[in-house]
Structures are given as C-alpha cells and as structure tokens.
C-alpha atoms as a PDB file:
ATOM      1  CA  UNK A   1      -7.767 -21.318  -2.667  1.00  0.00           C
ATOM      2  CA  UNK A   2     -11.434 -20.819  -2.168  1.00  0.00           C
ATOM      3  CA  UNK A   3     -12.216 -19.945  -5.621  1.00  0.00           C
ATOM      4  CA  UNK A   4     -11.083 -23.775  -6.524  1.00  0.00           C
ATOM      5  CA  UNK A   5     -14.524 -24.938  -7.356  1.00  0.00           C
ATOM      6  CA  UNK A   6     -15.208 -22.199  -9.636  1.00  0.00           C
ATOM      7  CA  UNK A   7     -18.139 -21.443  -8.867  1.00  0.00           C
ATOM      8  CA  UNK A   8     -19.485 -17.683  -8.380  1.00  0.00           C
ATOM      9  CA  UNK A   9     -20.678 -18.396  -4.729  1.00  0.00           C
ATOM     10  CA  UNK A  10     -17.137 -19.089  -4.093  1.00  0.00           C
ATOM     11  CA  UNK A  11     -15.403 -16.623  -6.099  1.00  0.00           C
ATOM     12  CA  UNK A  12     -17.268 -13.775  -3.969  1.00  0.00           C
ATOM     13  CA  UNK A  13     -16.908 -15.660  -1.131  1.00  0.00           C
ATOM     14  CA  UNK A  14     -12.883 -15.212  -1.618  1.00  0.00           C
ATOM     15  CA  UNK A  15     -13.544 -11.641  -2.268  1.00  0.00           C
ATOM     16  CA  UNK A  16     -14.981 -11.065   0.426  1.00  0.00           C
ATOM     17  CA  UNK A  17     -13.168 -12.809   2.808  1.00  0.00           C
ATOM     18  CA  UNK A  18      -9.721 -10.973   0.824  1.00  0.00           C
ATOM     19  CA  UNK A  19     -10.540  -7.479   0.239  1.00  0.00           C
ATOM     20  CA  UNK A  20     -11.931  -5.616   3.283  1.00  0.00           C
ATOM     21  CA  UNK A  21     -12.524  -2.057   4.261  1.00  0.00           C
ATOM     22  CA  UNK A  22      -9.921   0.263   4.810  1.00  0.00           C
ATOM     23  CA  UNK A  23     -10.307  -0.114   8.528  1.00  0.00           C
ATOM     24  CA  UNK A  24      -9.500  -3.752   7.736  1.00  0.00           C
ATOM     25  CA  UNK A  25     -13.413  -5.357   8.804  1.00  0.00           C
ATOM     26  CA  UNK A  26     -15.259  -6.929   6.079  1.00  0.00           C
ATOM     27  CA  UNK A  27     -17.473  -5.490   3.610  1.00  0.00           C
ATOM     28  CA  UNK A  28     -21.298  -5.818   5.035  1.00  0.00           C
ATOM     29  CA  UNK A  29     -23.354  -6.652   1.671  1.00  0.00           C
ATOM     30  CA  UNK A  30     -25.469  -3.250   2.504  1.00  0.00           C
ATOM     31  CA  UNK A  31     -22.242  -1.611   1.812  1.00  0.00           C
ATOM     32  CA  UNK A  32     -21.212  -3.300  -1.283  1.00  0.00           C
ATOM     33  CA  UNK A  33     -24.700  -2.513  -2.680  1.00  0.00           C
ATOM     34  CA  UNK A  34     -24.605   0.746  -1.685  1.00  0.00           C
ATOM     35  CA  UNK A  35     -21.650   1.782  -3.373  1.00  0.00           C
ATOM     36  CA  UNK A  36     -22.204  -0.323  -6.428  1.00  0.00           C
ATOM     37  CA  UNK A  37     -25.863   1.849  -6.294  1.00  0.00           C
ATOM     38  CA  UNK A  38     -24.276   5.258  -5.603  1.00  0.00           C
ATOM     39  CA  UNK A  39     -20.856   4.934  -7.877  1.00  0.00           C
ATOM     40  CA  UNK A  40     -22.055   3.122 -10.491  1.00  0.00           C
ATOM     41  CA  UNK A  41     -25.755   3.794 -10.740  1.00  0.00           C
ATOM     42  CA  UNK A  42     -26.794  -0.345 -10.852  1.00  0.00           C
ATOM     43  CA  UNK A  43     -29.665  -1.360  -9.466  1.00  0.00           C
ATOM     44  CA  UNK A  44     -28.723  -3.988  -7.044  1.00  0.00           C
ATOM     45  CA  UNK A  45     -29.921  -5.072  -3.323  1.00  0.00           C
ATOM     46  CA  UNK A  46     -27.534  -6.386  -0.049  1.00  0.00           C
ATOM     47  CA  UNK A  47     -30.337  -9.567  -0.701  1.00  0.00           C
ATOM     48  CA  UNK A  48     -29.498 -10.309  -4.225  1.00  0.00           C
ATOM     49  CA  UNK A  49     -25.782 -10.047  -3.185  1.00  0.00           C
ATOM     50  CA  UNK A  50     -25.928 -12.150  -0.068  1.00  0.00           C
ATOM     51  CA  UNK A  51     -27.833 -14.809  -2.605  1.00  0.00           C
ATOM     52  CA  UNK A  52     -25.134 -14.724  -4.676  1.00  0.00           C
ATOM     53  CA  UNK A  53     -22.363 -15.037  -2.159  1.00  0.00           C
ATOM     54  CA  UNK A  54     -24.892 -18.105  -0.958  1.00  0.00           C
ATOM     55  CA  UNK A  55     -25.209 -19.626  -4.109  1.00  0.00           C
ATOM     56  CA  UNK A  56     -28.928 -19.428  -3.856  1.00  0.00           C
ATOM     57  CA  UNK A  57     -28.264 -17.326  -6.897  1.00  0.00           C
ATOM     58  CA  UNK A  58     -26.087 -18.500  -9.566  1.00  0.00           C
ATOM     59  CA  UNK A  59     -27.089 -16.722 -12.596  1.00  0.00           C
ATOM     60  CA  UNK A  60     -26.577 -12.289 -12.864  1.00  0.00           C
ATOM     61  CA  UNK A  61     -26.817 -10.172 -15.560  1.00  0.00           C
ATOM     62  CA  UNK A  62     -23.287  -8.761 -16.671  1.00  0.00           C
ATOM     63  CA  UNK A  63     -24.788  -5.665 -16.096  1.00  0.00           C
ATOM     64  CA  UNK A  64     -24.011  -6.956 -12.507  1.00  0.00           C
ATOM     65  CA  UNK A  65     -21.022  -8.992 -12.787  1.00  0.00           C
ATOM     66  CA  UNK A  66     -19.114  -5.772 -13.994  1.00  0.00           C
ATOM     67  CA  UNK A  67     -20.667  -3.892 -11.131  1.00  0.00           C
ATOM     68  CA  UNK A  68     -19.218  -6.762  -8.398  1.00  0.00           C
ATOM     69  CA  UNK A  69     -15.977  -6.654 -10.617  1.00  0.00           C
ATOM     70  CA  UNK A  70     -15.536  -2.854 -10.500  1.00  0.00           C
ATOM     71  CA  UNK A  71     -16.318  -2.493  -6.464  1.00  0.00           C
ATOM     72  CA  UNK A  72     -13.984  -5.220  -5.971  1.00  0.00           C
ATOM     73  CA  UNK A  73     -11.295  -3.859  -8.419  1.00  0.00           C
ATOM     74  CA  UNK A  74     -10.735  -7.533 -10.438  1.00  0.00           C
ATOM     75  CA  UNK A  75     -11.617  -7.947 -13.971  1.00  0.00           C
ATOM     76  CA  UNK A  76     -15.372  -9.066 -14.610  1.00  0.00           C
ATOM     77  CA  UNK A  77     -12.969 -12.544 -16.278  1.00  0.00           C
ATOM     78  CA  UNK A  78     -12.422 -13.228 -12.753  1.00  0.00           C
ATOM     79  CA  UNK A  79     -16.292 -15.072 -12.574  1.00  0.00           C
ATOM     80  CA  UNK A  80     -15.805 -16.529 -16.039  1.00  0.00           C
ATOM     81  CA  UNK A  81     -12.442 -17.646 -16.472  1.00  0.00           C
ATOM     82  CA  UNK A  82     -10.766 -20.332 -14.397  1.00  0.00           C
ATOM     83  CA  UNK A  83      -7.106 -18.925 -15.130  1.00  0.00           C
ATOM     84  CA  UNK A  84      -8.326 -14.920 -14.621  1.00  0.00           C
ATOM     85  CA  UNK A  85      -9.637 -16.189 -11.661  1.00  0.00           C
ATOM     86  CA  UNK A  86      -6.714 -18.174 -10.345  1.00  0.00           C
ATOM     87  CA  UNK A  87      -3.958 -15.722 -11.466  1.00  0.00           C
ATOM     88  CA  UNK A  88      -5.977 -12.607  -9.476  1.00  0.00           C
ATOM     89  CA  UNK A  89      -6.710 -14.997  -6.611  1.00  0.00           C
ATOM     90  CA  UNK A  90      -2.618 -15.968  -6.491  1.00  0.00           C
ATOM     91  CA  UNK A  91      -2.334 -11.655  -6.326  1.00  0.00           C
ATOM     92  CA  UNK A  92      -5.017 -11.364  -4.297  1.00  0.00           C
ATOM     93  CA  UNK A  93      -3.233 -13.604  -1.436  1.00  0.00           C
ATOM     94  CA  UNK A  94       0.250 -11.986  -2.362  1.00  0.00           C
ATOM     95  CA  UNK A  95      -1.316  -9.024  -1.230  1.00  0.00           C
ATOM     96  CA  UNK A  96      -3.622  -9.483   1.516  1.00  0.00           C
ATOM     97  CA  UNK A  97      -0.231 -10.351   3.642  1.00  0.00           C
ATOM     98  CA  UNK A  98      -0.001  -6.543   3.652  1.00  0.00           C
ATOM     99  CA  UNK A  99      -3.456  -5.763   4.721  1.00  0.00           C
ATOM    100  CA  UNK A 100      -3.163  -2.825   2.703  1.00  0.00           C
ATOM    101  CA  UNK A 101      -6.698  -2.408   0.736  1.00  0.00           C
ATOM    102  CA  UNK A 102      -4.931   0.265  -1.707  1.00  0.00           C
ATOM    103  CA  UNK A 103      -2.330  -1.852  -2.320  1.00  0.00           C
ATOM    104  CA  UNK A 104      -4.583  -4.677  -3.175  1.00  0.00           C
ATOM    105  CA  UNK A 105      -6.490  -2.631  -5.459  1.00  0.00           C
ATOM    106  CA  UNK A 106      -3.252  -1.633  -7.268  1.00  0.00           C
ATOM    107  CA  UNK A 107      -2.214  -5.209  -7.550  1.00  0.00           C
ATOM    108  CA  UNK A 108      -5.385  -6.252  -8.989  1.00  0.00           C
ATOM    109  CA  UNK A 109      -5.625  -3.423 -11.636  1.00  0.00           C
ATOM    110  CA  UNK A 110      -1.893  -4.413 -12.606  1.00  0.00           C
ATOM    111  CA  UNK A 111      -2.796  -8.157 -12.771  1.00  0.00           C
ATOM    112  CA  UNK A 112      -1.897  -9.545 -16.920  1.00  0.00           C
ATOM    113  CA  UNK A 113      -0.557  -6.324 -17.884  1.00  0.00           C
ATOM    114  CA  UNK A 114       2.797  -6.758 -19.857  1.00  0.00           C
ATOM    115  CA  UNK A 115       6.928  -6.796 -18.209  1.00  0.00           C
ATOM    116  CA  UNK A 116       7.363  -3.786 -19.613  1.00  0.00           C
ATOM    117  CA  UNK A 117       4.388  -1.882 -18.119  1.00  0.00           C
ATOM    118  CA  UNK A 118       4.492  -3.476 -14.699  1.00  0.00           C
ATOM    119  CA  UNK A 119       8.294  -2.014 -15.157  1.00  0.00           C
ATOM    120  CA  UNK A 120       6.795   1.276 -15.720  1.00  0.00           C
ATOM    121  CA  UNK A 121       4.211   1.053 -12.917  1.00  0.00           C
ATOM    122  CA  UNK A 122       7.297  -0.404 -10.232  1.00  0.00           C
ATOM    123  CA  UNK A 123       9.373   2.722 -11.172  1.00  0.00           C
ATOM    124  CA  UNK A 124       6.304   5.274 -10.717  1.00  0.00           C
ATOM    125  CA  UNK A 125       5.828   3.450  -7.181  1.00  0.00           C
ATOM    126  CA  UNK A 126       9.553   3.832  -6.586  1.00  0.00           C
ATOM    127  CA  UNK A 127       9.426   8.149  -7.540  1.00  0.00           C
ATOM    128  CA  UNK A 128       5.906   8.401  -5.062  1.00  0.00           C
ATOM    129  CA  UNK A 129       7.676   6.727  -2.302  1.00  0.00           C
ATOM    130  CA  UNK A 130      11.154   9.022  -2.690  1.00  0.00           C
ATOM    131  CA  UNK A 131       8.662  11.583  -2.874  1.00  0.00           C
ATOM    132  CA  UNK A 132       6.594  10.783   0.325  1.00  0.00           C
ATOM    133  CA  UNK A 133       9.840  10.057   2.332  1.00  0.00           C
ATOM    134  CA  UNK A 134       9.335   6.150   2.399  1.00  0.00           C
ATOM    135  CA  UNK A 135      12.547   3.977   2.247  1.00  0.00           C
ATOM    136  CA  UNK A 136      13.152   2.110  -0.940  1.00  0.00           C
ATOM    137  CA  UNK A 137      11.248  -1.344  -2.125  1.00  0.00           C
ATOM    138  CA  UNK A 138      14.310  -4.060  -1.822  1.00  0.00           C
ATOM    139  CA  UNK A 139      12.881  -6.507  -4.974  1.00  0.00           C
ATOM    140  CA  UNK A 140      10.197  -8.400  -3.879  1.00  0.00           C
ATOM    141  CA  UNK A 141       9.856  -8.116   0.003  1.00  0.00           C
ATOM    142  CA  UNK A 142       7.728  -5.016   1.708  1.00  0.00           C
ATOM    143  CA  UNK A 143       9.121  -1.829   1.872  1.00  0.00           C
ATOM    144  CA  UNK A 144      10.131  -0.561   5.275  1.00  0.00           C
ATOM    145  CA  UNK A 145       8.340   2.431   6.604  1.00  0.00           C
ATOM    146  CA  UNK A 146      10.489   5.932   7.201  1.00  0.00           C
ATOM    147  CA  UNK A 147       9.250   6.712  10.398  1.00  0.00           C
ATOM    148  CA  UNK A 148       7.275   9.904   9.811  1.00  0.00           C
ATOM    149  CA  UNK A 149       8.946  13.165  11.704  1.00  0.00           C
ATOM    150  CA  UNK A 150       8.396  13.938  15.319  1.00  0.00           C
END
C-alpha cells in the first residue's frame, strides 16, 4: 500500500494515484489548488502541493491538511494516524476497482462510522437505486447495471 511508510509525501502520493477526476485522468496539482482556493477559500499554490506530494515539503499548517483532506474526501486523521490512514487506504482500494469517483467519495465519508449507520446508509443506497431503475446490490459484489431504455 503506498501509504506504508507513513509519510505525507506518500499518503498524497496514494491519493493521487487513487482518486481521479470524474473522467477517470488524474488530478493536475493546478486543479487541486484551484478548487481547494475556490471551494474552500485557502490560500494554497499547485507548487506548495507538488512539494508536498515530493516530500520537499513535509511540514503544513492544518489549515492545509483539512483543505487536502476535504478535496480528497478522507478525514484530515488520514496524514496523522497510521490506522485512519490504513483503514481509508484498505476502502480506498476496495473502491477504486469500480472507478467510480462518487462512489469513492461515499466510501470514504462512510469509513469508521458505526454497523448500525452503515446499515442505514446500505438501505438508503438500496431505495435510490429501486428508484433510478438499477438492479439490486447482491451483498458485497457490484451491482449490475439495468440497461437504461431504448
């Protein structure tokens, strides 16, 4: 798992490499600092991020770390803690076997919440997909697609 070592470089390094655009290409760093800029109103450059992702940087403000956490939809406990950072990495390559970026996203916002809630959350996913016209989730393998109408 790249973020083995622990270390921020290669915690980014495995998001980046695991959640990508919706078109499925990476995230450039100009667009992760973009958005982080525009939707969250912190002051950070595609330079400071690419140091970062380099390790030429090892040291941001949490003003920051929140910022990477929130684009990235992980807990900020994913650059801190070894076990956050192990348990959303196990999700994180669950999930990238669908190549589904809101899917990941869901996943990673679900990630530590209680039985009973992740209950709740698997029956609301179970009512939008009767309601889109999607075939059932079988347990733990991906759905099959209804083909859409002709």
């Amino acid at each position: 798992m790249a973020g083995v070592d622990g270390s921020l470089a290669s915690r980014l390094d495995h998001l980046f490499d695991k959640i990508r655009r919706p078109d499925g290409k990476p995230y450039s760093y100009e667009q992760v600092a973009e958005a982080i800029r525009s939707q969250q109103g912190v002051g950070v450059t595609h330079t400071y991020i690419w140091r970062l992702h380099k390790g030429k940087s090892d040291n941001p403000t949490i003003k920051v770390l929140i910022a990477l956490a929130t684009f990235f939809a992980v807990p900020v406990t994913y650059f801190l803690d070894p076990q956050t950072a192990d348990d959303v990495d196990e999700v994180m390559d669950r999930v990238a076997l669908l190549h589904d970026a809101g899917v990941a996203r869901l996943a990673f916002r679900a990630a530590g919440l209680s039985t009973p809630s992740l209950e709740t959350l698997a029956t609301m996913a179970d009512l939008a997909r009767k309601i889109e016209g999607k075939a059932a989730h079988n347990g733990d393998q991906p759905a099959e697609e209804t083909p859409e109408p002709s």
